[in-house]
Protein backbone atom coordinates (compact mmCIF):
# COMPACT_ATOMS: atom_id res chain seq x y z
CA UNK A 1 70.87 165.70 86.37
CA UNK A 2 67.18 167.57 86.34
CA UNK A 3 65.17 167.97 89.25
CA UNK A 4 62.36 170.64 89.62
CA UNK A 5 61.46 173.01 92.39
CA UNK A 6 58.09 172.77 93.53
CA UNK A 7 55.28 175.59 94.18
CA UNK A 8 56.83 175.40 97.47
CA UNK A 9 60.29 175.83 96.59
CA UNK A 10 60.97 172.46 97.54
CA UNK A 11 63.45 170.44 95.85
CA UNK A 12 64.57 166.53 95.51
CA UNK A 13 67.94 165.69 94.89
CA UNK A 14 68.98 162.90 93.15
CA UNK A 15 70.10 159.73 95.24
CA UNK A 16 72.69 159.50 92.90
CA UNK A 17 74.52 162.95 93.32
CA UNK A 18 73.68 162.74 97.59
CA UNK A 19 75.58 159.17 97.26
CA UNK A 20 78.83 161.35 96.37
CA UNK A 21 78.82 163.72 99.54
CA UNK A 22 78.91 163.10 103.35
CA UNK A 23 75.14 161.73 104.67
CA UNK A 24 73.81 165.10 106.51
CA UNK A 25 70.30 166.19 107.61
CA UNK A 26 71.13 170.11 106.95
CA UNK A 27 72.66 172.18 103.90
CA UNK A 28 73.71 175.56 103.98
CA UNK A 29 72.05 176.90 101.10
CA UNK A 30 74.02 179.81 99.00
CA UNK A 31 73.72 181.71 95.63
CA UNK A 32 77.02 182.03 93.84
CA UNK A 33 77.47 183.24 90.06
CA UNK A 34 73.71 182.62 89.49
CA UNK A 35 73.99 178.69 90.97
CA UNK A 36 72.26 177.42 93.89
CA UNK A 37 75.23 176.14 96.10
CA UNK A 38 74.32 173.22 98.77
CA UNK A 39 77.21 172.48 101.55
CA UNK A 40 76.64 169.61 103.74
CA UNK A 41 76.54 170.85 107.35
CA UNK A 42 76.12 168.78 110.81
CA UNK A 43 74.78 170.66 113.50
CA UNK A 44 76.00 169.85 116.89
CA UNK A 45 74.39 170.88 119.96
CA UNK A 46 76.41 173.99 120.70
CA UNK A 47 75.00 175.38 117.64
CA UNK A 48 71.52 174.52 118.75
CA UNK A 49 72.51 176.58 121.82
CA UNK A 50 74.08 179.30 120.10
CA UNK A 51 70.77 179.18 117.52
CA UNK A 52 68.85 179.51 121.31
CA UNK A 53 70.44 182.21 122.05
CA UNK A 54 70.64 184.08 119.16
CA UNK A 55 66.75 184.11 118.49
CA UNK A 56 66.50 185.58 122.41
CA UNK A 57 68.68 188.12 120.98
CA UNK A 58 71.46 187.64 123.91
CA UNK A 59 75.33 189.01 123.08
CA UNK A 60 78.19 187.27 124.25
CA UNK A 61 78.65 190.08 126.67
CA UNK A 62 74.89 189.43 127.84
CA UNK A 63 76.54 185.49 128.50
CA UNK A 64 79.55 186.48 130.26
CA UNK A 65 77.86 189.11 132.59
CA UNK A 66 75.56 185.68 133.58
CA UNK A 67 78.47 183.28 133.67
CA UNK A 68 80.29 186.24 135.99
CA UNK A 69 77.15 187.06 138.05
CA UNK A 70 76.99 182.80 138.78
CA UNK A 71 80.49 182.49 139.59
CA UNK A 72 80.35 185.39 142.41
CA UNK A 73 76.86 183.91 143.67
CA UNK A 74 78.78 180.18 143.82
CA UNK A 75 81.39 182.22 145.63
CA UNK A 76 79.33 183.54 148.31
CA UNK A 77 77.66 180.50 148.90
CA UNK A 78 81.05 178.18 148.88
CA UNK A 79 82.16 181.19 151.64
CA UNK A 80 79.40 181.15 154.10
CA UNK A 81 79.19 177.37 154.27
């Protein structure tokens, strides 16, 4: 099937080749051997997190020194009450 691209690089697919793959709202989007490549994708709300954090530019060491630091303040307080 033809579709064309846009002057904003925007594209319509054809209800007829979406009615062969899994309904999603998001595509990963690659180049392979000169072909644009679209892969369904469902984001979940863990990778909305992850997205979050990423963009704050926080490590996974950055989120276990937090979930360590919380743990030893829930400690304390659990101790002195």
């Amino acid at each position: 099937m033809l579709t064309k691209i846009t002057a904003k690089n925007q594209v319509t697919l054809p209800k007829a080749v979406l009615t062969q793959c899994a309904p999603a709202e998001y595509y990963e989007v690659t180049a392979e051997s000169g072909r644009i490549v679209l892969t369904p994708v469902h984001i979940t709300r863990m990778d909305k997190v992850w997205d979050k954090l990423e963009a704050l530019d926080m490590t996974e060491q950055d989120i276990a020194d937090a979930v360590q630091w919380a743990r030893s303040r829930d400690d304390g307080q659990t101790q002195a009450a």
